[in-house]
PDB file of N, CA and C in Angstrom:
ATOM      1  N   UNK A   1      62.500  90.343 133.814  1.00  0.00           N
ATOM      2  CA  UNK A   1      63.793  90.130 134.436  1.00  0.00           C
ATOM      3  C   UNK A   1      64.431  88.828 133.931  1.00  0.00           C
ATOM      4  N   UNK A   2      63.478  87.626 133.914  1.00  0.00           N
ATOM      5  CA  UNK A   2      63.896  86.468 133.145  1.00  0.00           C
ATOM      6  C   UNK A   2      64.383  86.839 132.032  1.00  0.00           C
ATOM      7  N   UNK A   3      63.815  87.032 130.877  1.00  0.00           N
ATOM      8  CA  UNK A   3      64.005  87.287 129.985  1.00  0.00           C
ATOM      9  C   UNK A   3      65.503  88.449 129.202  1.00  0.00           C
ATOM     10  N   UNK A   4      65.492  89.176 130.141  1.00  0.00           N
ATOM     11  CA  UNK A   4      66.693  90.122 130.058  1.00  0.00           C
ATOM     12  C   UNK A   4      68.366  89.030 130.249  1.00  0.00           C
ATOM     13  N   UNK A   5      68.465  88.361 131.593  1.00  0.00           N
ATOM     14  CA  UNK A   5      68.874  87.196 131.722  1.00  0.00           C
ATOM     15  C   UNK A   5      69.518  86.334 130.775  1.00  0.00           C
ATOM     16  N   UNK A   6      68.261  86.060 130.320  1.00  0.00           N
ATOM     17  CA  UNK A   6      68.196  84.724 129.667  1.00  0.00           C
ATOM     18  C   UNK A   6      69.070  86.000 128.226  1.00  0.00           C
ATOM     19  N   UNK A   7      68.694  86.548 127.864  1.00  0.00           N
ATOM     20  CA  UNK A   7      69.591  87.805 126.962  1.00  0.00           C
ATOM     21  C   UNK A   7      71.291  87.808 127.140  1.00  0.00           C
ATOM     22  N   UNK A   8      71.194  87.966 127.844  1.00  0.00           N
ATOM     23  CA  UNK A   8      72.844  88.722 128.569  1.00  0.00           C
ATOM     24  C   UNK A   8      73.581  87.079 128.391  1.00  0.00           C
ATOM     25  N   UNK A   9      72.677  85.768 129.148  1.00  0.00           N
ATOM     26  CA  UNK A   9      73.832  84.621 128.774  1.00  0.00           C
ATOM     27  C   UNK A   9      73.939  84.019 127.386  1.00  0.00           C
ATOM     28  N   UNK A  10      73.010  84.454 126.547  1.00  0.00           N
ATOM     29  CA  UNK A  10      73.044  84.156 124.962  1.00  0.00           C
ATOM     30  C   UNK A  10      73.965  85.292 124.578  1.00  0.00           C
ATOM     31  N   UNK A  11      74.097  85.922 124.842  1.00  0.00           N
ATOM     32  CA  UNK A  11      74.780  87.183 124.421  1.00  0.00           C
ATOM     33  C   UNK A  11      76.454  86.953 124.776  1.00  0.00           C
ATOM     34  N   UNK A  12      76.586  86.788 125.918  1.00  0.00           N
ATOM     35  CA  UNK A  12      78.260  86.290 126.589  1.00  0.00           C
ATOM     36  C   UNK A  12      78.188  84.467 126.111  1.00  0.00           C
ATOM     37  N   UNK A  13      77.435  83.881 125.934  1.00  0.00           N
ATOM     38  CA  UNK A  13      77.685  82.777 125.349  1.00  0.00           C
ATOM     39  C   UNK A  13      78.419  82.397 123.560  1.00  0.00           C
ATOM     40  N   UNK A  14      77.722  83.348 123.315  1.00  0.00           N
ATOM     41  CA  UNK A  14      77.961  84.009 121.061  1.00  0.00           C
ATOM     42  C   UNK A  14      79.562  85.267 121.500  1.00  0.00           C
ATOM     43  N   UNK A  15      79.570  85.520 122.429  1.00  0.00           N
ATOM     44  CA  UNK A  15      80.956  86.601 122.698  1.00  0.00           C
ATOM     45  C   UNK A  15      82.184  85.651 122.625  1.00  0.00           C
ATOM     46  N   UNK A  16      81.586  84.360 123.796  1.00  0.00           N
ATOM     47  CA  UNK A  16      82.503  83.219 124.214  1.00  0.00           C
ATOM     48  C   UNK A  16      82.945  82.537 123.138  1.00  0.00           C
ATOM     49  N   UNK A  17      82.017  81.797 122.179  1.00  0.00           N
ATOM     50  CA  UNK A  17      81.973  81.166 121.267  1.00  0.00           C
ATOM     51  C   UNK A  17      83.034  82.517 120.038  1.00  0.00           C
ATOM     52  N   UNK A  18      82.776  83.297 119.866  1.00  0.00           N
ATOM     53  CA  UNK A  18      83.325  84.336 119.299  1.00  0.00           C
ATOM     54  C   UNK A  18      84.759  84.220 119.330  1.00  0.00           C
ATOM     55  N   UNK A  19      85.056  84.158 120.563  1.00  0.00           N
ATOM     56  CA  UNK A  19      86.625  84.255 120.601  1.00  0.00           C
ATOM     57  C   UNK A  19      87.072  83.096 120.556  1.00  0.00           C
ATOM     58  N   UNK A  20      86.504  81.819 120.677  1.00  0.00           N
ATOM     59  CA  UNK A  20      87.251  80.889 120.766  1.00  0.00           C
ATOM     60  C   UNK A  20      87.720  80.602 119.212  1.00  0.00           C
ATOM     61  N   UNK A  21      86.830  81.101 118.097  1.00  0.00           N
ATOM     62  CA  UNK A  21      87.218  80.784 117.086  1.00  0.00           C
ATOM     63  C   UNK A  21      88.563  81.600 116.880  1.00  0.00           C
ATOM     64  N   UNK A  22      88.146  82.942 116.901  1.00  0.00           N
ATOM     65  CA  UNK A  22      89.566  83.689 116.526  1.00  0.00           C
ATOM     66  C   UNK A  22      90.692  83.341 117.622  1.00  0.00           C
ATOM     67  N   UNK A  23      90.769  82.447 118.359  1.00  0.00           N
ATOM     68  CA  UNK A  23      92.431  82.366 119.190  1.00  0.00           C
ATOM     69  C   UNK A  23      92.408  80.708 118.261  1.00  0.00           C
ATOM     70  N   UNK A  24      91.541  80.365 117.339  1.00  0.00           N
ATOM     71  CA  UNK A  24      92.210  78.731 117.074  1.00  0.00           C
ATOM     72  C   UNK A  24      93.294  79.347 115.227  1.00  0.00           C
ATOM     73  N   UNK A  25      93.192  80.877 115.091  1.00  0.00           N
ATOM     74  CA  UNK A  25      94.194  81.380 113.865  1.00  0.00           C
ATOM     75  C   UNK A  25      93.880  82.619 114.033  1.00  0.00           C
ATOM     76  N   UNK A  26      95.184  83.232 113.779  1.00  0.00           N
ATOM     77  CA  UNK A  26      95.709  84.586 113.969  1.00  0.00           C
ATOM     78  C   UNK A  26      94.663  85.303 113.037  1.00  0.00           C
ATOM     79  N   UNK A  27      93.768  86.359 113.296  1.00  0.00           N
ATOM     80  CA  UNK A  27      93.073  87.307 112.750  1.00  0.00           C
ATOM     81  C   UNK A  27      93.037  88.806 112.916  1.00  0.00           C
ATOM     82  N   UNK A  28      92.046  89.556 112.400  1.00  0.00           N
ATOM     83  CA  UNK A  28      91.994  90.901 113.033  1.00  0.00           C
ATOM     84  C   UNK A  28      91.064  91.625 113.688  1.00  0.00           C
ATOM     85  N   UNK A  29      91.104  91.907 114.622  1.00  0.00           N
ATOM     86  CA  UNK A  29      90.521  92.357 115.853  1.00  0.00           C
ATOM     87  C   UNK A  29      90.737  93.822 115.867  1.00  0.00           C
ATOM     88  N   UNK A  30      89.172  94.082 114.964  1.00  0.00           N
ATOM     89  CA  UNK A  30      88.543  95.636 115.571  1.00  0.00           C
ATOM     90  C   UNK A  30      88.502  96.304 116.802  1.00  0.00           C
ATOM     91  N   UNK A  31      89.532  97.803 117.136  1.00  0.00           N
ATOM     92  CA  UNK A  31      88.792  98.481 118.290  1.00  0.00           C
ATOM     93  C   UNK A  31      88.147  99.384 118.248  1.00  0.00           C
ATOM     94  N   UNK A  32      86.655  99.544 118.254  1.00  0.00           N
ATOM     95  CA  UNK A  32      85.754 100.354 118.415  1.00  0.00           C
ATOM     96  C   UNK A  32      86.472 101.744 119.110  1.00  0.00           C
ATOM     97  N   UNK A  33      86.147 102.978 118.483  1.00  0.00           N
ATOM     98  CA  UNK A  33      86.501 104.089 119.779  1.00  0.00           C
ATOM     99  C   UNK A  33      85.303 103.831 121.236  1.00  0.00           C
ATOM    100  N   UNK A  34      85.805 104.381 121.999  1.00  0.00           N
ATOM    101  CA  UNK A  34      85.339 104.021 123.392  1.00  0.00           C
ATOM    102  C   UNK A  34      85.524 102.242 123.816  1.00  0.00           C
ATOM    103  N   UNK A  35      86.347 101.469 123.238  1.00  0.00           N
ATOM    104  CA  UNK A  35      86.938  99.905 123.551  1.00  0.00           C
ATOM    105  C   UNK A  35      88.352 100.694 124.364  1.00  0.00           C
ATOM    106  N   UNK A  36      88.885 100.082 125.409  1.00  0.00           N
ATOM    107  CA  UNK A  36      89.666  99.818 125.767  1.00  0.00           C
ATOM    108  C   UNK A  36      90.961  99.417 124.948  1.00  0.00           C
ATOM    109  N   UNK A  37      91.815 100.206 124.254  1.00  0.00           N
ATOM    110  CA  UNK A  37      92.584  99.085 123.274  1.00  0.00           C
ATOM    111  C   UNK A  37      93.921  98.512 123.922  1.00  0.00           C
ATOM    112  N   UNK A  38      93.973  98.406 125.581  1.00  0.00           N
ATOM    113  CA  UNK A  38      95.003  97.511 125.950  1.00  0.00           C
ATOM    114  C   UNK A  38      94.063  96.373 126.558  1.00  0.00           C
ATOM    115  N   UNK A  39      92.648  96.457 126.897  1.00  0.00           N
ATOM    116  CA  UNK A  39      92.218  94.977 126.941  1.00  0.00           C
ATOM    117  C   UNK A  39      92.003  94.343 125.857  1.00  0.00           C
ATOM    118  N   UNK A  40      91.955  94.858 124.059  1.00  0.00           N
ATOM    119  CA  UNK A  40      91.947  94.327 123.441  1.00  0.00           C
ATOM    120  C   UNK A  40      93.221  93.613 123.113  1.00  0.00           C
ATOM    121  N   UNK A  41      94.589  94.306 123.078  1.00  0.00           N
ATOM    122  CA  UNK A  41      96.017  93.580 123.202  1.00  0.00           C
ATOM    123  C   UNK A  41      95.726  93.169 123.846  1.00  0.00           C
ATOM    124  N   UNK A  42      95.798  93.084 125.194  1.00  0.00           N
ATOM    125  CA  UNK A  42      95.919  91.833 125.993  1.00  0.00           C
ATOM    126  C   UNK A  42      95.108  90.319 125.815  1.00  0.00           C
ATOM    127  N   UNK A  43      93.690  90.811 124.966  1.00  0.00           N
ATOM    128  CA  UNK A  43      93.242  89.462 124.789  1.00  0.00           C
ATOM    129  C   UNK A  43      93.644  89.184 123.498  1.00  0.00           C
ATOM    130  N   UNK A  44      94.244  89.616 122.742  1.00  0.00           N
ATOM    131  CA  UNK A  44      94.987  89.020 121.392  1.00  0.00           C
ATOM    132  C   UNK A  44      95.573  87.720 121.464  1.00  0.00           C
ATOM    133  N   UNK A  45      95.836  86.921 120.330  1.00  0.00           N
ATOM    134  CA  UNK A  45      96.610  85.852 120.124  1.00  0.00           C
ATOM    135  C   UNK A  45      97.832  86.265 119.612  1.00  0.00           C
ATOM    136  N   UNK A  46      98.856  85.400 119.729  1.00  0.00           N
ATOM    137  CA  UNK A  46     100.079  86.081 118.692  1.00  0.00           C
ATOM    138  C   UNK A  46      99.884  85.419 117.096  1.00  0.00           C
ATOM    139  N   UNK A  47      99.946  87.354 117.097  1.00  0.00           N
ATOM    140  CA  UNK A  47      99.949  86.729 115.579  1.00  0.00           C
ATOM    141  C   UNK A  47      98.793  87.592 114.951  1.00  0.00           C
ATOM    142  N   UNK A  48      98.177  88.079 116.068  1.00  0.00           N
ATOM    143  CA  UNK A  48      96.679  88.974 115.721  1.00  0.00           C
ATOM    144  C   UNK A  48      96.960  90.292 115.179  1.00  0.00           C
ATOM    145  N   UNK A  49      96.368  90.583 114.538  1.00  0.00           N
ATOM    146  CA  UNK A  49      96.322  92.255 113.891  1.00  0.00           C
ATOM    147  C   UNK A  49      95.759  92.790 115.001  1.00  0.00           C
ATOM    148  N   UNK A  50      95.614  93.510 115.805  1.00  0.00           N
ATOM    149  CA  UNK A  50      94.913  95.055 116.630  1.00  0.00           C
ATOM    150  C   UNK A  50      94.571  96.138 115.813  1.00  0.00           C
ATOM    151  N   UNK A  51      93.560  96.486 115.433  1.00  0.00           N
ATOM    152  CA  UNK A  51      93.125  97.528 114.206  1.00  0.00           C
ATOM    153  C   UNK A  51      92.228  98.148 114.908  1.00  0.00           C
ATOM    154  N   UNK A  52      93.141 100.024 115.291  1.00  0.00           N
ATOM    155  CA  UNK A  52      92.309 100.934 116.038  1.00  0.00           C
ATOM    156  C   UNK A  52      91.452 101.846 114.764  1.00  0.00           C
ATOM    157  N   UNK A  53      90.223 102.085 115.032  1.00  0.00           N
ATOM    158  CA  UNK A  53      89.374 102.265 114.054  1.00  0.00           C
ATOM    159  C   UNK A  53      89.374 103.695 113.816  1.00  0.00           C
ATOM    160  N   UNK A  54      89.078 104.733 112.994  1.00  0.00           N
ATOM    161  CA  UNK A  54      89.203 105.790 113.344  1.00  0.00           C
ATOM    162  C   UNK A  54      88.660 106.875 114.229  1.00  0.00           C
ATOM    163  N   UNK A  55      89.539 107.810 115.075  1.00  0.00           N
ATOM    164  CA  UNK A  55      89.043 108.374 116.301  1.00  0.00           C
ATOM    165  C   UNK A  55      90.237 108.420 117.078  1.00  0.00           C
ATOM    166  N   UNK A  56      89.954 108.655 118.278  1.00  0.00           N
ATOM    167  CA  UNK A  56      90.641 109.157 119.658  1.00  0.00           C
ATOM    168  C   UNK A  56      90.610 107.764 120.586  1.00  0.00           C
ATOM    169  N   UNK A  57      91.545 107.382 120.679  1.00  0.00           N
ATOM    170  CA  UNK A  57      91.878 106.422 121.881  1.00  0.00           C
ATOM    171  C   UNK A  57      92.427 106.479 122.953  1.00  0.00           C
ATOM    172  N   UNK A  58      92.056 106.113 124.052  1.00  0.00           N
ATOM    173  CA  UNK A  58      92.775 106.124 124.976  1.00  0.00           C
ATOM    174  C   UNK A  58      94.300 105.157 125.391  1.00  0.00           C
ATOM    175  N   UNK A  59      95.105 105.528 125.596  1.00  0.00           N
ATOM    176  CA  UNK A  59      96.566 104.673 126.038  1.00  0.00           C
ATOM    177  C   UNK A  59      96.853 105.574 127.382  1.00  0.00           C
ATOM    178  N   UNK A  60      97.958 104.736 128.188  1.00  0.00           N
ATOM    179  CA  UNK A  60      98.954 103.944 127.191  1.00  0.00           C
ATOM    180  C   UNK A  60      98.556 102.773 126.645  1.00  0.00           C
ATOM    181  N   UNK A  61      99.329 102.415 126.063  1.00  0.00           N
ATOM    182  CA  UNK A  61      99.008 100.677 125.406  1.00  0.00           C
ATOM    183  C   UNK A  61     100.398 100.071 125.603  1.00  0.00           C
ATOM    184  N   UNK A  62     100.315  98.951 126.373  1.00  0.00           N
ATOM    185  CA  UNK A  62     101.587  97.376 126.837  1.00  0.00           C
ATOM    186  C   UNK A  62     101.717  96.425 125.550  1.00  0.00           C
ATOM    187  N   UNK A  63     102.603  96.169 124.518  1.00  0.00           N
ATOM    188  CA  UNK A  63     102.327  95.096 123.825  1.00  0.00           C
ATOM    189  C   UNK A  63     103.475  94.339 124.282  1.00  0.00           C
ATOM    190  N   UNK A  64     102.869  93.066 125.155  1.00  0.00           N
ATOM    191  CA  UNK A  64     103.835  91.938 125.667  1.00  0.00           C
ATOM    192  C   UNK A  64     104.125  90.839 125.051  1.00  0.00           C
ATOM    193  N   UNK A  65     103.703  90.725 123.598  1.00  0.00           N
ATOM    194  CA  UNK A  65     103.287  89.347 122.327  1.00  0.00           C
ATOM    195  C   UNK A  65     103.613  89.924 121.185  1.00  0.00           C
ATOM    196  N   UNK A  66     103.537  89.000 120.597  1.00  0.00           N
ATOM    197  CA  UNK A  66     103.770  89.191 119.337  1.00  0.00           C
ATOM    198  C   UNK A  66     102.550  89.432 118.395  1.00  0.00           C
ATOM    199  N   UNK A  67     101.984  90.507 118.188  1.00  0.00           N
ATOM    200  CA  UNK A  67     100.898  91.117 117.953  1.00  0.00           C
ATOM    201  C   UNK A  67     101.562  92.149 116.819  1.00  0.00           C
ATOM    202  N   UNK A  68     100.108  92.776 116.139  1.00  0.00           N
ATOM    203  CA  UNK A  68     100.625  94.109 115.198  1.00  0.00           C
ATOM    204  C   UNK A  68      99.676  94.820 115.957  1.00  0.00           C
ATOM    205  N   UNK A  69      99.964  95.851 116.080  1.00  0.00           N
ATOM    206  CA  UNK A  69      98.925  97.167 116.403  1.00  0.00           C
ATOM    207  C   UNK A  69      98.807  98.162 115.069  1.00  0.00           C
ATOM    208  N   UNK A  70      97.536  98.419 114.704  1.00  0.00           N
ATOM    209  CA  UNK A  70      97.135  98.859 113.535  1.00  0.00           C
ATOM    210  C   UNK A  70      96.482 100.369 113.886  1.00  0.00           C
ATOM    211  N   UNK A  71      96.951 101.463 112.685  1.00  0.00           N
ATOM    212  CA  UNK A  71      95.410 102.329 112.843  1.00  0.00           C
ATOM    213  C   UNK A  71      94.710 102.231 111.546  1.00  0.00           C
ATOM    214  N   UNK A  72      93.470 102.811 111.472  1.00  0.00           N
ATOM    215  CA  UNK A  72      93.071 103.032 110.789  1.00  0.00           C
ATOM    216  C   UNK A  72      93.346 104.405 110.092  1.00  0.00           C
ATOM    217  N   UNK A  73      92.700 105.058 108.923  1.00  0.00           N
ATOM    218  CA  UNK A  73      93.311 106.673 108.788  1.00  0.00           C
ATOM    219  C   UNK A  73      92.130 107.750 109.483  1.00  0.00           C
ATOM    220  N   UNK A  74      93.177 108.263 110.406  1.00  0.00           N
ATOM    221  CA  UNK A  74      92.635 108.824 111.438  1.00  0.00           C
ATOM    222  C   UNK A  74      92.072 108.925 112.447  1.00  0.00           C
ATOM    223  N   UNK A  75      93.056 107.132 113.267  1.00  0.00           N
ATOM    224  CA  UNK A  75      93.031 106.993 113.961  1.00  0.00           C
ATOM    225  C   UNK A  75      94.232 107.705 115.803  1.00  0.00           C
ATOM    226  N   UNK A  76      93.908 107.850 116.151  1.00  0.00           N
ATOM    227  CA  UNK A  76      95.159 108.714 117.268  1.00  0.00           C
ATOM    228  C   UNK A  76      94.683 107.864 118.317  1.00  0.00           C
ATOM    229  N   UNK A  77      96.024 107.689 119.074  1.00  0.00           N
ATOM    230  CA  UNK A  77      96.396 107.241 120.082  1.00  0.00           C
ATOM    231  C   UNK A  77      96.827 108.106 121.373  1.00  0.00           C
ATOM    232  N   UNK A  78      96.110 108.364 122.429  1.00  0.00           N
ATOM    233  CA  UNK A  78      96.141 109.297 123.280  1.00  0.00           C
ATOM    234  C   UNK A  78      96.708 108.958 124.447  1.00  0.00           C
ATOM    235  N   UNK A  79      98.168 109.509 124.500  1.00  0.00           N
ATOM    236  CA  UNK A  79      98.592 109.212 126.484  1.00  0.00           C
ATOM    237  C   UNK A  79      98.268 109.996 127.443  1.00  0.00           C
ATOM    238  N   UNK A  80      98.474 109.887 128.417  1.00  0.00           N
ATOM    239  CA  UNK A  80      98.571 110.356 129.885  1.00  0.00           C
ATOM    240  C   UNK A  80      99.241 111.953 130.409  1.00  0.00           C
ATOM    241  N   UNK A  81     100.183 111.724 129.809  1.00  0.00           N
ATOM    242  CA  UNK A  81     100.721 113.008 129.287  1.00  0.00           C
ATOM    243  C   UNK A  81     101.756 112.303 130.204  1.00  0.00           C
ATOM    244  N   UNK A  82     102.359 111.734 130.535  1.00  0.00           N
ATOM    245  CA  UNK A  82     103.609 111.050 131.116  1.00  0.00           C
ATOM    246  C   UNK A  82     103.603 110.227 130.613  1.00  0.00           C
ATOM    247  N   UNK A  83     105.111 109.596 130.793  1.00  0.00           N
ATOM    248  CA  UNK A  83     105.331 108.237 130.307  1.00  0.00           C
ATOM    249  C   UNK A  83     105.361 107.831 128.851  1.00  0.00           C
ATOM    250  N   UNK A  84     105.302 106.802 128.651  1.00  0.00           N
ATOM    251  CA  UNK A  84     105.333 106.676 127.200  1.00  0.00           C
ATOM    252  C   UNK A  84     103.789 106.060 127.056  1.00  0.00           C
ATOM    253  N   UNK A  85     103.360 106.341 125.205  1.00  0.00           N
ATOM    254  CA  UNK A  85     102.004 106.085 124.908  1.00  0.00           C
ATOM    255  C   UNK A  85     101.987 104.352 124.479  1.00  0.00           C
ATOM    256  N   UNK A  86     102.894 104.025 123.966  1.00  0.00           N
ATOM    257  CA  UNK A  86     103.036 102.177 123.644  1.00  0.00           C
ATOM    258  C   UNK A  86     104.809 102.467 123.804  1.00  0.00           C
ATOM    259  N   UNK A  87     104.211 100.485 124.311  1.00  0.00           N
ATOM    260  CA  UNK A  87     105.786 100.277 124.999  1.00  0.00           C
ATOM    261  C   UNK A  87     105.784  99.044 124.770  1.00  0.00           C
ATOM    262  N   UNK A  88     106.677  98.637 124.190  1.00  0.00           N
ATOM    263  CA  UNK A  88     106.452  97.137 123.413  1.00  0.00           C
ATOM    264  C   UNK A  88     107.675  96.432 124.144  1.00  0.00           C
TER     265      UNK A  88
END
C-alpha cells in the first residue's frame, strides 16, 4: 500500500513538473483517444497546438484562448447530436 502511494505521488509529481515546463512556451499537446479533449483545451496555454490523434473523440469542444485545435489523419470529432461540436 506504501509503496503504490509512494507511486501515484512520483507519478503526479513528473505530470506536475510536466506541465509546468510546457505553459513556460507554447507547444503541442497530444490527445490520446479516450483523453477528454476539452480538458485538454482547457489546460492549454495560448499559443498551444491541441493535436487530436487518430480515432473517435468525444465533444463538444469550448475553445475560449487562443489555441489551434489539430487532427491528426483520421482523426473525428464526435457531438451530442445537438448543439454545435466546437464553438470557438
Amino acid at each position: 500500500m506504501m509503496k503504490s502511494r509512494t507511486l501515484v505521488r512520483l507519478g503526479l509529481a513528473a505530470a506536475f513538473a510536466a506541465n509546468l515546463t510546457s505553459f513556460a512556451h507554447a507547444g503541442r499537446i497530444a490527445v490520446p483517444v479516450g483523453t477528454s479533449p476539452q480538458e485538454i483545451v482547457d489546460l492549454a496555454a495560448e499559443g498551444d497546438v491541441v493535436v487530436l490523434e487518430a480515432g473517435e473523440h468525444r465533444g463538444p469542444i469550448r475553445v475560449a484562448r487562443k489555441v489551434t485545435v489539430e487532427g491528426e489523419k483520421g482523426a473525428i470529432l464526435i457531438g451530442s447530436g445537438k448543439g454545435s461540436v466546437i464553438t470557438l
